[in-house]
PDB file of N, CA and C in Angstrom:
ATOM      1  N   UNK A   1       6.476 -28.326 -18.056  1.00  0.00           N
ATOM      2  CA  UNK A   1       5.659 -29.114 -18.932  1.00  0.00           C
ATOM      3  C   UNK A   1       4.417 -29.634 -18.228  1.00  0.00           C
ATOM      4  N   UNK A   2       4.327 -29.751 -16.556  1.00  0.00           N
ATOM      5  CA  UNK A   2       3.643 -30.436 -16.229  1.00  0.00           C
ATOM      6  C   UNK A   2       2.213 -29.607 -16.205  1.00  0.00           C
ATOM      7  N   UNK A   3       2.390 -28.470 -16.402  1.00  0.00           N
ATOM      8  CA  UNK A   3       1.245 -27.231 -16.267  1.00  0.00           C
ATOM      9  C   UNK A   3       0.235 -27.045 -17.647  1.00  0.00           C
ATOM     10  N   UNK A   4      -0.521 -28.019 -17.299  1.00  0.00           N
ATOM     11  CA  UNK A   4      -1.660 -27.373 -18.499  1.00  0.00           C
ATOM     12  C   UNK A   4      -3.206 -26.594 -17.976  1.00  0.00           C
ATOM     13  N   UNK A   5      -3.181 -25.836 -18.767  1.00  0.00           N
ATOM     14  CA  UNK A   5      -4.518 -24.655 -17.998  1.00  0.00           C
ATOM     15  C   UNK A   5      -5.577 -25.323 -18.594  1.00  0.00           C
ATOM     16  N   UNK A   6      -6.661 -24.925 -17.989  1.00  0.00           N
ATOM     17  CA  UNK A   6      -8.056 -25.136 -18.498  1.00  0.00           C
ATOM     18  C   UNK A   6      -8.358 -24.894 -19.817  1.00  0.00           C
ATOM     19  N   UNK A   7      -7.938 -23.866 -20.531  1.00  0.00           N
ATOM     20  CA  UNK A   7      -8.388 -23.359 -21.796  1.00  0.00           C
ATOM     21  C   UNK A   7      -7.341 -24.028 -22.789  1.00  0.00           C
ATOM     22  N   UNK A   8      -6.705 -24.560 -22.682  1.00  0.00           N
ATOM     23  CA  UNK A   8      -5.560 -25.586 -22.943  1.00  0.00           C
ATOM     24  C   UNK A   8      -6.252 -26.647 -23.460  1.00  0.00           C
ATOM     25  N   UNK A   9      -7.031 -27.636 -22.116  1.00  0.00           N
ATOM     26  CA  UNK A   9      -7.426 -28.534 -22.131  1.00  0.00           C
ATOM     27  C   UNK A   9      -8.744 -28.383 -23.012  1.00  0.00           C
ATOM     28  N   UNK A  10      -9.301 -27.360 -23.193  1.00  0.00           N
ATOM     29  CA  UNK A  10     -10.905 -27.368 -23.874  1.00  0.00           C
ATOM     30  C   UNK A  10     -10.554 -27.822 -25.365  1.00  0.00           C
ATOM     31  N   UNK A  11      -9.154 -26.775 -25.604  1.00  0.00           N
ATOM     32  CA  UNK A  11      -8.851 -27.297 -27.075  1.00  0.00           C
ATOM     33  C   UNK A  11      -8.641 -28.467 -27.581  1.00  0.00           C
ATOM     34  N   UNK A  12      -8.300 -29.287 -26.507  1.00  0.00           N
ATOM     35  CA  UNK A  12      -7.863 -30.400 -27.297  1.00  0.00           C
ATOM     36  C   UNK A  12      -8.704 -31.668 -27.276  1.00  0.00           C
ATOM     37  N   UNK A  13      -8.837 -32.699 -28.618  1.00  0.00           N
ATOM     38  CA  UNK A  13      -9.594 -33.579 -28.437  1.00  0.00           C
ATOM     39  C   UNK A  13      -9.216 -34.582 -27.370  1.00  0.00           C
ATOM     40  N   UNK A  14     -10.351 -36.147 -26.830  1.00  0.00           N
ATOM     41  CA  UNK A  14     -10.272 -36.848 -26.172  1.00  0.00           C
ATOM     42  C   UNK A  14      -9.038 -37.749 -26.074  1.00  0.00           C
ATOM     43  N   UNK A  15      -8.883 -37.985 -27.414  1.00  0.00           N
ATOM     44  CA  UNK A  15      -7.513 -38.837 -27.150  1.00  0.00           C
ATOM     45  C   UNK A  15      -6.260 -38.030 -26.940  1.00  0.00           C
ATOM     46  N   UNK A  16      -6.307 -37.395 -27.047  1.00  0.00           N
ATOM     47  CA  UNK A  16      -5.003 -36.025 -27.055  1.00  0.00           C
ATOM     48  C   UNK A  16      -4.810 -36.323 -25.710  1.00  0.00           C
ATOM     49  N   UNK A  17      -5.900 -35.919 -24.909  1.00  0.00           N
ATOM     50  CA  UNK A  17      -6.223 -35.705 -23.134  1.00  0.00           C
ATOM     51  C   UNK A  17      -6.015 -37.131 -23.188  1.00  0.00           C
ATOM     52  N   UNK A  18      -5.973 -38.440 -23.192  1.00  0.00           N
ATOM     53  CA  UNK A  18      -5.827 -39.734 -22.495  1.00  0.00           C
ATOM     54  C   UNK A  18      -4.335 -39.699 -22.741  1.00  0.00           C
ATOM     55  N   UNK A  19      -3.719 -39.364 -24.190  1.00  0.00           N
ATOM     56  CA  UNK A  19      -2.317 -39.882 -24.503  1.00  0.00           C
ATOM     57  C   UNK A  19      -1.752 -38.429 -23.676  1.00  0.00           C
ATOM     58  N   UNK A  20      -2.255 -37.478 -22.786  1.00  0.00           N
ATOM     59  CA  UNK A  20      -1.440 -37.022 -22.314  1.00  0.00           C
ATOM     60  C   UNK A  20      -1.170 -36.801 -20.508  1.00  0.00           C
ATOM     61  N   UNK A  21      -2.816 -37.685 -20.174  1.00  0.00           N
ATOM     62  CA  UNK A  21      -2.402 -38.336 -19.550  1.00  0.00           C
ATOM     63  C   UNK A  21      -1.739 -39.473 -19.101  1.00  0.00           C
ATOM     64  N   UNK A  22      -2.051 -40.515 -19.998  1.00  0.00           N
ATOM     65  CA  UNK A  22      -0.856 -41.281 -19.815  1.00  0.00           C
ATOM     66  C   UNK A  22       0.700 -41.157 -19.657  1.00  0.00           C
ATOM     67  N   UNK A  23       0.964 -40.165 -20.331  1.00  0.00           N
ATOM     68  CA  UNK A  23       2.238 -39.263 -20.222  1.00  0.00           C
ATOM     69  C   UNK A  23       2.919 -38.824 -18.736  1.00  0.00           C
ATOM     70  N   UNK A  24       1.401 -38.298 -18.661  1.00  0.00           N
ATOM     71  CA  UNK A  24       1.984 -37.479 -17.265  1.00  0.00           C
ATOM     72  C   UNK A  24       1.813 -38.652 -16.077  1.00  0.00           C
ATOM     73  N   UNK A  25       0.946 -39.688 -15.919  1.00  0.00           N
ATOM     74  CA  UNK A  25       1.184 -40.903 -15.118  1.00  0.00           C
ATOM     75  C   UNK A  25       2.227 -41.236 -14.862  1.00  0.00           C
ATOM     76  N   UNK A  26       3.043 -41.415 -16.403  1.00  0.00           N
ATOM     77  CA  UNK A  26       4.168 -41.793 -16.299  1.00  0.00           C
ATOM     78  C   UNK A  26       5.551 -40.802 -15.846  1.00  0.00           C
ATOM     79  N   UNK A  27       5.314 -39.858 -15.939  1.00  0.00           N
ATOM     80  CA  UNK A  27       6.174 -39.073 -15.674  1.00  0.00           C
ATOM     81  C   UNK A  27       6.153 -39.114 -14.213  1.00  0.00           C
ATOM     82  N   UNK A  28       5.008 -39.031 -13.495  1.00  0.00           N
ATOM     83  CA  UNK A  28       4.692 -38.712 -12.269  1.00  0.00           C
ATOM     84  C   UNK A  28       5.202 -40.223 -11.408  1.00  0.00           C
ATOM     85  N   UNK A  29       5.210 -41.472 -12.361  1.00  0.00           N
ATOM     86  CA  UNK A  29       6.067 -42.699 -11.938  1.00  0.00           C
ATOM     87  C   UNK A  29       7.469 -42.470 -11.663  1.00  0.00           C
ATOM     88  N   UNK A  30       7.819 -41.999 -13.145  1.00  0.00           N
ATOM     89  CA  UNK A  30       9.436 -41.609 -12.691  1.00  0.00           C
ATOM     90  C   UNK A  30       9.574 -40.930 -11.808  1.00  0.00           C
ATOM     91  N   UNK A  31       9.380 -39.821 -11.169  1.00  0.00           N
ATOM     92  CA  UNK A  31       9.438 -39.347 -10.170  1.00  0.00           C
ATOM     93  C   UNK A  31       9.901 -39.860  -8.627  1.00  0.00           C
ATOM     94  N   UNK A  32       9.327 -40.991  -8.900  1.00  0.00           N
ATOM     95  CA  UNK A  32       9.381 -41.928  -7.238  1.00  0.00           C
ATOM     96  C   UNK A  32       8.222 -41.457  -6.459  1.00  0.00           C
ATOM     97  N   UNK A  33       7.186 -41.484  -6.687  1.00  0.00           N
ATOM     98  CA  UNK A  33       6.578 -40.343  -5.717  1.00  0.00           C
ATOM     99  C   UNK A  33       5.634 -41.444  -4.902  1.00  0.00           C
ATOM    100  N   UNK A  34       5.536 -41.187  -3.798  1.00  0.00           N
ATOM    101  CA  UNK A  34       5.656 -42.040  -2.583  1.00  0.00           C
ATOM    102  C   UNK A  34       4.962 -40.849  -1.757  1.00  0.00           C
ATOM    103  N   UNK A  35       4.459 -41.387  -0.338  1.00  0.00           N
ATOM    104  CA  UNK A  35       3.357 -40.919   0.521  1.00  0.00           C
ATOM    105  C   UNK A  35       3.924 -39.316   1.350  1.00  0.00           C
ATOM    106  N   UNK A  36       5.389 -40.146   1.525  1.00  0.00           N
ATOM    107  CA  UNK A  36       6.389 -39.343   2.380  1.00  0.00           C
ATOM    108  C   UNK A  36       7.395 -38.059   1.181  1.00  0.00           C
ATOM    109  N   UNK A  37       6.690 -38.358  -0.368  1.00  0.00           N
ATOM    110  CA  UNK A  37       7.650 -37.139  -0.718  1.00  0.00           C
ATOM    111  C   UNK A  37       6.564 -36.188  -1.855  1.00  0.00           C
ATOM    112  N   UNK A  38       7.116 -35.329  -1.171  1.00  0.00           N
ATOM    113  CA  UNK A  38       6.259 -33.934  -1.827  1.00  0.00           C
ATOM    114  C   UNK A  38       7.004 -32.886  -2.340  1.00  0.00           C
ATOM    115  N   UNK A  39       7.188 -32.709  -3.356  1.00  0.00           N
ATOM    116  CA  UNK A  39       8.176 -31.690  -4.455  1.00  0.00           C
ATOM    117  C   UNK A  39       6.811 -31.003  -5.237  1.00  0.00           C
ATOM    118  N   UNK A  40       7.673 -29.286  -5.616  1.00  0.00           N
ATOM    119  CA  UNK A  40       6.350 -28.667  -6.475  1.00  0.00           C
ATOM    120  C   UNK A  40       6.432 -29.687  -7.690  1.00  0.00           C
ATOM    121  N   UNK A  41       6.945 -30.210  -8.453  1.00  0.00           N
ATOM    122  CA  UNK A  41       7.121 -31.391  -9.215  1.00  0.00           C
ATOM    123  C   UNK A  41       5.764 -31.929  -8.758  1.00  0.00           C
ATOM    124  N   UNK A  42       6.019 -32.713  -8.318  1.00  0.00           N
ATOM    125  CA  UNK A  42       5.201 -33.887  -7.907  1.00  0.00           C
ATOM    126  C   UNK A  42       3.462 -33.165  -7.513  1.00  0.00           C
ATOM    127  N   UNK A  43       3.792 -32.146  -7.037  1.00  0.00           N
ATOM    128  CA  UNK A  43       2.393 -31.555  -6.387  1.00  0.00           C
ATOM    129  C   UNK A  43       1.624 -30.917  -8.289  1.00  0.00           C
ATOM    130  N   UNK A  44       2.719 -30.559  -8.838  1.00  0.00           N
ATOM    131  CA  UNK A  44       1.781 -29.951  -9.966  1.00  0.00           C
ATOM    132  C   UNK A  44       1.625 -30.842 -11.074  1.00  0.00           C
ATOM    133  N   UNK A  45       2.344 -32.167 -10.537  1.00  0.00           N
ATOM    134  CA  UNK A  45       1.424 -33.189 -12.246  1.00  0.00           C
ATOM    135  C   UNK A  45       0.641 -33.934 -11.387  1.00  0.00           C
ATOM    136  N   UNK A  46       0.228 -34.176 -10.119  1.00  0.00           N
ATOM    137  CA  UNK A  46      -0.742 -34.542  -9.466  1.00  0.00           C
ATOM    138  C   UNK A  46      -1.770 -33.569  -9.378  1.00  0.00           C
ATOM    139  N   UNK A  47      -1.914 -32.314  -9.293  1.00  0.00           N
ATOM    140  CA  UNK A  47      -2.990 -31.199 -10.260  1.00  0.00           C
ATOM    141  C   UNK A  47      -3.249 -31.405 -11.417  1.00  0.00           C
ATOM    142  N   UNK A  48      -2.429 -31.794 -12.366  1.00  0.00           N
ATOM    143  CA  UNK A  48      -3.008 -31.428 -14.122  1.00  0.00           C
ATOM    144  C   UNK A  48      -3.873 -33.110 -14.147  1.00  0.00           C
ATOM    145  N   UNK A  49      -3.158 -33.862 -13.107  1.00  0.00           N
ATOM    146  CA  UNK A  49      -3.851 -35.641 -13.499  1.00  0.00           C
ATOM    147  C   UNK A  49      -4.891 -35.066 -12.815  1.00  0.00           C
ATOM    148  N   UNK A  50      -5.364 -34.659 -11.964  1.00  0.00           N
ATOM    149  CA  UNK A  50      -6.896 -34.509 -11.687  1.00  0.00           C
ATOM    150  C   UNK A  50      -7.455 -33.707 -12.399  1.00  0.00           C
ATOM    151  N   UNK A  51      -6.883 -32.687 -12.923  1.00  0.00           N
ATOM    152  CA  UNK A  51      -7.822 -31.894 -14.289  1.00  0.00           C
ATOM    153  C   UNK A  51      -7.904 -32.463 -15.132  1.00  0.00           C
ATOM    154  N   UNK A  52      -6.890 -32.981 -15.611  1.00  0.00           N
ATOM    155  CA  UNK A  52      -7.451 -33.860 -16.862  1.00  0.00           C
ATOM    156  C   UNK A  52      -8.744 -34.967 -16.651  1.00  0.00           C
ATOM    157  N   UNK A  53      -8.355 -35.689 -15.485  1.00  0.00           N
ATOM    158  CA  UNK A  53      -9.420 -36.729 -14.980  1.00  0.00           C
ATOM    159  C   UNK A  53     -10.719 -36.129 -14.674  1.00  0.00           C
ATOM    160  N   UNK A  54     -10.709 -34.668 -14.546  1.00  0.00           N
ATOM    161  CA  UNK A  54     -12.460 -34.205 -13.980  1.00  0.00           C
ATOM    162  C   UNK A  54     -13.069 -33.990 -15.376  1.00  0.00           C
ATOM    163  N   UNK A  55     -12.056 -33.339 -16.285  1.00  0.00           N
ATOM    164  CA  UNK A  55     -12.825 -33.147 -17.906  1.00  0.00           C
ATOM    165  C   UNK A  55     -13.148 -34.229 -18.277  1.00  0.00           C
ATOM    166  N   UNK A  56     -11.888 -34.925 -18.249  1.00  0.00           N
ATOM    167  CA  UNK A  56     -12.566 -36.644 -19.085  1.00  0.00           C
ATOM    168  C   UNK A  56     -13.613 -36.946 -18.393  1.00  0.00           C
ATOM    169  N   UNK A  57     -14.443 -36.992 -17.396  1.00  0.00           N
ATOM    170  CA  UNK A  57     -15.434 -38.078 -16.713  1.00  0.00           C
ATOM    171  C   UNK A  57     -16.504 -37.119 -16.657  1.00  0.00           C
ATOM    172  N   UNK A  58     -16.009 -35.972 -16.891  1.00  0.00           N
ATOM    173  CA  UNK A  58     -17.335 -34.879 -16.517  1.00  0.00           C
ATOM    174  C   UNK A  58     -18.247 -35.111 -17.799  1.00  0.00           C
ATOM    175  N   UNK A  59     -19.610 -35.843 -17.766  1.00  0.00           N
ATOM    176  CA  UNK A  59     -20.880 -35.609 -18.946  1.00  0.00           C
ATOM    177  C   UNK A  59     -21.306 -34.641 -19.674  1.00  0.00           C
ATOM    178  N   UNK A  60     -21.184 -34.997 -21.034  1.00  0.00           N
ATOM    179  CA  UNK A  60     -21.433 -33.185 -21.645  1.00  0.00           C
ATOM    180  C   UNK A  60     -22.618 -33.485 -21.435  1.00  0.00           C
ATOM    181  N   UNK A  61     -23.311 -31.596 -21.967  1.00  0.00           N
ATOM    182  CA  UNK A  61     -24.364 -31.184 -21.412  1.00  0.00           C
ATOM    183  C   UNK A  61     -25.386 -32.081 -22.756  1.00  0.00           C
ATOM    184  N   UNK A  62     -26.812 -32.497 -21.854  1.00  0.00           N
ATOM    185  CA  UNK A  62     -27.910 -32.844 -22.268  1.00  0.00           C
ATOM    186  C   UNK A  62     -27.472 -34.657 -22.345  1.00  0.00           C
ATOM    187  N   UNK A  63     -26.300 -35.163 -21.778  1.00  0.00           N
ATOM    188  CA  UNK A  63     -26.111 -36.377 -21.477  1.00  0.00           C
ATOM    189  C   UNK A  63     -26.408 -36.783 -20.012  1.00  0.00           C
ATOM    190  N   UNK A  64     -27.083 -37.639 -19.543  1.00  0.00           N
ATOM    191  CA  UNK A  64     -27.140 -37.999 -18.200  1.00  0.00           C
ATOM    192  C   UNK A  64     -26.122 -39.488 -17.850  1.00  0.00           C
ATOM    193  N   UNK A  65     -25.630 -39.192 -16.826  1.00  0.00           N
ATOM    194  CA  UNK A  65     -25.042 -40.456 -15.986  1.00  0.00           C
ATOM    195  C   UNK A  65     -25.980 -40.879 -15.122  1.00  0.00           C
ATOM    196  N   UNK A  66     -25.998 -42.637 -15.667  1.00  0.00           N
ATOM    197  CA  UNK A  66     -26.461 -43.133 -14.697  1.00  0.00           C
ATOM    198  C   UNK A  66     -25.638 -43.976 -13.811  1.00  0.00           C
ATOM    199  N   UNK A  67     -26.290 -44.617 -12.705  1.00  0.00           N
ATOM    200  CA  UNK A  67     -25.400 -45.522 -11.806  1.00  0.00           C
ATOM    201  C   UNK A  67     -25.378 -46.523 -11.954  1.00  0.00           C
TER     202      UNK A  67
END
C-alpha cells in the first residue's frame, strides 16, 4: 500500500494527496520508526512521504514563489 507512483499521484486532486498523506504519517508512526531502525517498510513510506511532499510544494507552472 505504501507504493504510490508518479502517474498515480498526477491523478489525484490536492486534498486526496494531504488525506493521504496524513495516512501514510501515520502509518509510518505506527511503525516505531526511530533513527536505529530501517525495514523496506519503513524505507518505502518514507519515499512516497517525500513524493507526495515534492508535488504538494512544487509551484505550478507560470506561478512564482517568493521568499
Amino acid at each position: 500500500m505504501a507504493i504510490i507512483r508518479k502517474n498515480d499521484l498526477k491523478k489525484m486532486n490536492k486534498t486526496e494527496m494531504q488525506n493521504k498523506l496524513k495516512e501514510l504519517k501515520l502509518e509510518l508512526a505506527k511503525a516505531g520508526v526511530s533513527a536505529n531502525k530501517a525495514s523496506a517498510k519503513t524505507k518505502e513510506l518514507k519515499i512516497t512521504v517525500a513524493r507526495l511532499l515534492t508535488i504538494l510544494n512544487k509551484p505550478k507552472s507560470g506561478e512564482l514563489k517568493t521568499k
